[in-house]
Protein backbone atom coordinates (compact mmCIF):
# COMPACT_ATOMS: atom_id res chain seq x y z
CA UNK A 1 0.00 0.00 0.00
CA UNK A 2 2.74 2.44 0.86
CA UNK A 3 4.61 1.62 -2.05
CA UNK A 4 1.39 2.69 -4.30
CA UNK A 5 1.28 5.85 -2.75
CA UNK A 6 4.95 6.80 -3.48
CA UNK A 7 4.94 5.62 -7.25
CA UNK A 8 1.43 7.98 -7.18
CA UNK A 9 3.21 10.84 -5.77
CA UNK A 10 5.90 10.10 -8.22
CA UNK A 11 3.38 9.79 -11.40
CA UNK A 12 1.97 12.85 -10.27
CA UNK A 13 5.30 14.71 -10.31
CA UNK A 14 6.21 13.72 -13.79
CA UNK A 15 2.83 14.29 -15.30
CA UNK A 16 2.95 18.10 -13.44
CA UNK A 17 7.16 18.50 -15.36
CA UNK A 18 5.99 17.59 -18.02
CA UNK A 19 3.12 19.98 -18.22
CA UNK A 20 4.85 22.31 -16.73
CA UNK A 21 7.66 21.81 -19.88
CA UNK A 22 5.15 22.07 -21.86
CA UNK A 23 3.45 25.33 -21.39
CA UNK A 24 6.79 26.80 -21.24
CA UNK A 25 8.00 25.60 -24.59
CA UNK A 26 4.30 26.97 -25.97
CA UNK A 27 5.21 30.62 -24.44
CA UNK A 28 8.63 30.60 -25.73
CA UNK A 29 7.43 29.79 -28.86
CA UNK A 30 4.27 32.70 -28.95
CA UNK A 31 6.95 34.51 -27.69
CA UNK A 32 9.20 34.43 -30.49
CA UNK A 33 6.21 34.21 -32.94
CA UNK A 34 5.48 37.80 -31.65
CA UNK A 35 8.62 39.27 -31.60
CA UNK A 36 9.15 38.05 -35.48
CA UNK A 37 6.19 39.68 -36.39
CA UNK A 38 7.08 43.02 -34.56
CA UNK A 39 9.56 43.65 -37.20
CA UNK A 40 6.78 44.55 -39.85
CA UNK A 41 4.51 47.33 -39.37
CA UNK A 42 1.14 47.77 -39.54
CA UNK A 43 1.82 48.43 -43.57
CA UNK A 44 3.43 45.06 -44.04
CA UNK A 45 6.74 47.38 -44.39
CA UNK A 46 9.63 46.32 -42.33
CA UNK A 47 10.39 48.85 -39.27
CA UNK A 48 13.15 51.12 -39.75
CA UNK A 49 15.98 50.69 -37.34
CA UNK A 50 16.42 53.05 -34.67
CA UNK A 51 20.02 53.43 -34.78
CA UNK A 52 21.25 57.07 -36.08
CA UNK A 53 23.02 57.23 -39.44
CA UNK A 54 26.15 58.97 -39.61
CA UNK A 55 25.79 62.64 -41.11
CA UNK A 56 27.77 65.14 -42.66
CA UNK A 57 29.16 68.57 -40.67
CA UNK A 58 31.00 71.27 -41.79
CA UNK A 59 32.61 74.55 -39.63
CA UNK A 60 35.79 75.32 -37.71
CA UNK A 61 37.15 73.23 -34.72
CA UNK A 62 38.08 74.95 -31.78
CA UNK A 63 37.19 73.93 -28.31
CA UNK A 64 34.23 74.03 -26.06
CA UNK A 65 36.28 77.43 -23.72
CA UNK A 66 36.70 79.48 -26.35
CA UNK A 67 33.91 78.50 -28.64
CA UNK A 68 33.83 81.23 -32.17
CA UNK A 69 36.06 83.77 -30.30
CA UNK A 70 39.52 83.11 -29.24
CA UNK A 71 40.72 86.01 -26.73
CA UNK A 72 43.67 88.24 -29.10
CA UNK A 73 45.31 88.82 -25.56
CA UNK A 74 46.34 85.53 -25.14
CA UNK A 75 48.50 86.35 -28.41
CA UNK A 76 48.06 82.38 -29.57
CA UNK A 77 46.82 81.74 -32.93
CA UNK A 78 43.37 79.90 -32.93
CA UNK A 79 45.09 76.16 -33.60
CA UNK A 80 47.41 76.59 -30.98
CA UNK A 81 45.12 77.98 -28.28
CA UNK A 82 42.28 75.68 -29.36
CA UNK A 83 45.12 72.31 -28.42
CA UNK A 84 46.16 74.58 -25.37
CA UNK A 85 42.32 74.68 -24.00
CA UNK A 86 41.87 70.80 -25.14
CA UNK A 87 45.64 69.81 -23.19
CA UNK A 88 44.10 72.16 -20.41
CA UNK A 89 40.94 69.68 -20.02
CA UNK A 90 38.20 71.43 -22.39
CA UNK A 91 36.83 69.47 -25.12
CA UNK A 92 37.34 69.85 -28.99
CA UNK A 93 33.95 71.88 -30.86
CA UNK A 94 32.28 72.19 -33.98
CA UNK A 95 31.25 75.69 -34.57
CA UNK A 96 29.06 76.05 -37.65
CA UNK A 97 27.79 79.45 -38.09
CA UNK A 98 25.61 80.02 -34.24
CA UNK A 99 25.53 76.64 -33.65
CA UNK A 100 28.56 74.29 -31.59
CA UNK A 101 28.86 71.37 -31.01
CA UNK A 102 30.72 69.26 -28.87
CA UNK A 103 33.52 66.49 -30.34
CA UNK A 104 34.09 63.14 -28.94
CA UNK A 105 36.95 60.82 -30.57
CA UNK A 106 39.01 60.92 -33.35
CA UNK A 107 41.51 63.12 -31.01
CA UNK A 108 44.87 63.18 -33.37
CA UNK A 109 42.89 63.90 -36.20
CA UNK A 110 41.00 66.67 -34.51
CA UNK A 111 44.46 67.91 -33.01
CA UNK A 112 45.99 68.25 -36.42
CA UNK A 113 43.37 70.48 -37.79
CA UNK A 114 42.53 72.49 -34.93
CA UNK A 115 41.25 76.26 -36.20
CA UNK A 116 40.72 75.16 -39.94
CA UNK A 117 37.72 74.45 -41.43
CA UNK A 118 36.57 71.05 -41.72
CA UNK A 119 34.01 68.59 -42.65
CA UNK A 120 33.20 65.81 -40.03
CA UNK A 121 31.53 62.58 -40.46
CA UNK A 122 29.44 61.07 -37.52
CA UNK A 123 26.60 60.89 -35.12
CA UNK A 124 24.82 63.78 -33.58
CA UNK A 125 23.63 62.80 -30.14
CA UNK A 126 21.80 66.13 -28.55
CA UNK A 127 24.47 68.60 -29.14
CA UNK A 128 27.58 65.87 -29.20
CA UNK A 129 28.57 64.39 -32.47
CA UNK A 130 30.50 60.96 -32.41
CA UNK A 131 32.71 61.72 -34.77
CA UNK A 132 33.61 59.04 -37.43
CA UNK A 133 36.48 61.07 -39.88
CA UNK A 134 37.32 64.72 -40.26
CA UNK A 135 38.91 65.91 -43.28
CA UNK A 136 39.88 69.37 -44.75
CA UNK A 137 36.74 70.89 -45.46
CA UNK A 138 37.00 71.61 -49.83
């Protein structure tokens, strides 16, 4: 008799796993079904990726102290006090007409062109662009 009830218990056990395996493989399964048919939109078009496509900037690098307007007191060109400011902690800038914008990466390449005007390659994030290349602007 006791024996009966253990191999019941056990029965019971493996009849609940396997249920219990299941149901899960039936969510994971909707799950994916789901997220597969998330990528299309309501048109039948697939969505367009969120991720931001590298753009094209042009203006002057300097840094984020000085902005446009490097002091004439300092008696420094704009090159050299623009790597001065940058050495000194300030970060490289894109000033394009009103509007600057903060540089992150591509540090040599910004150093070497420092108060020229250039044309940049990256990401604009807010009022930072990830930049990707710089070259001379033409």
């Amino acid at each position: 008799m006791k024996i009966m009830k253990v191999r019941f218990w056990i029965e019971m056990a493996a009849a609940a796993s396997a249920i219990a395996c299941l149901l899960a493989f039936f969510l994971a399964t909707r799950g994916a079904a789901a997220g597969a048919g998330a990528a299309k939109s309501e048109s039948g078009q697939p969505a367009r990726s969120s991720a931001v496509q590298p753009q094209a900037y042009e203006g002057v690098i300097t840094d984020t102290h000085c902005g446009a307007k490097h002091s004439a007191a300092v008696g420094m060109a704009a090159a050299d006090c623009t790597r001065v400011c940058v050495h000194s902690g300030e970060s490289f800038a894109l000033v394009d007409g009103d509007k600057t914008y903060t540089l992150q990466g591509e540090e040599g390449a910004l150093k070497r062109v420092a108060g020229q005007r250039v044309k940049i390659v990256g990401t604009l994030n807010g009022d930072t662009i990830s930049v990707a290349s710089v070259a001379a602007a033409s």
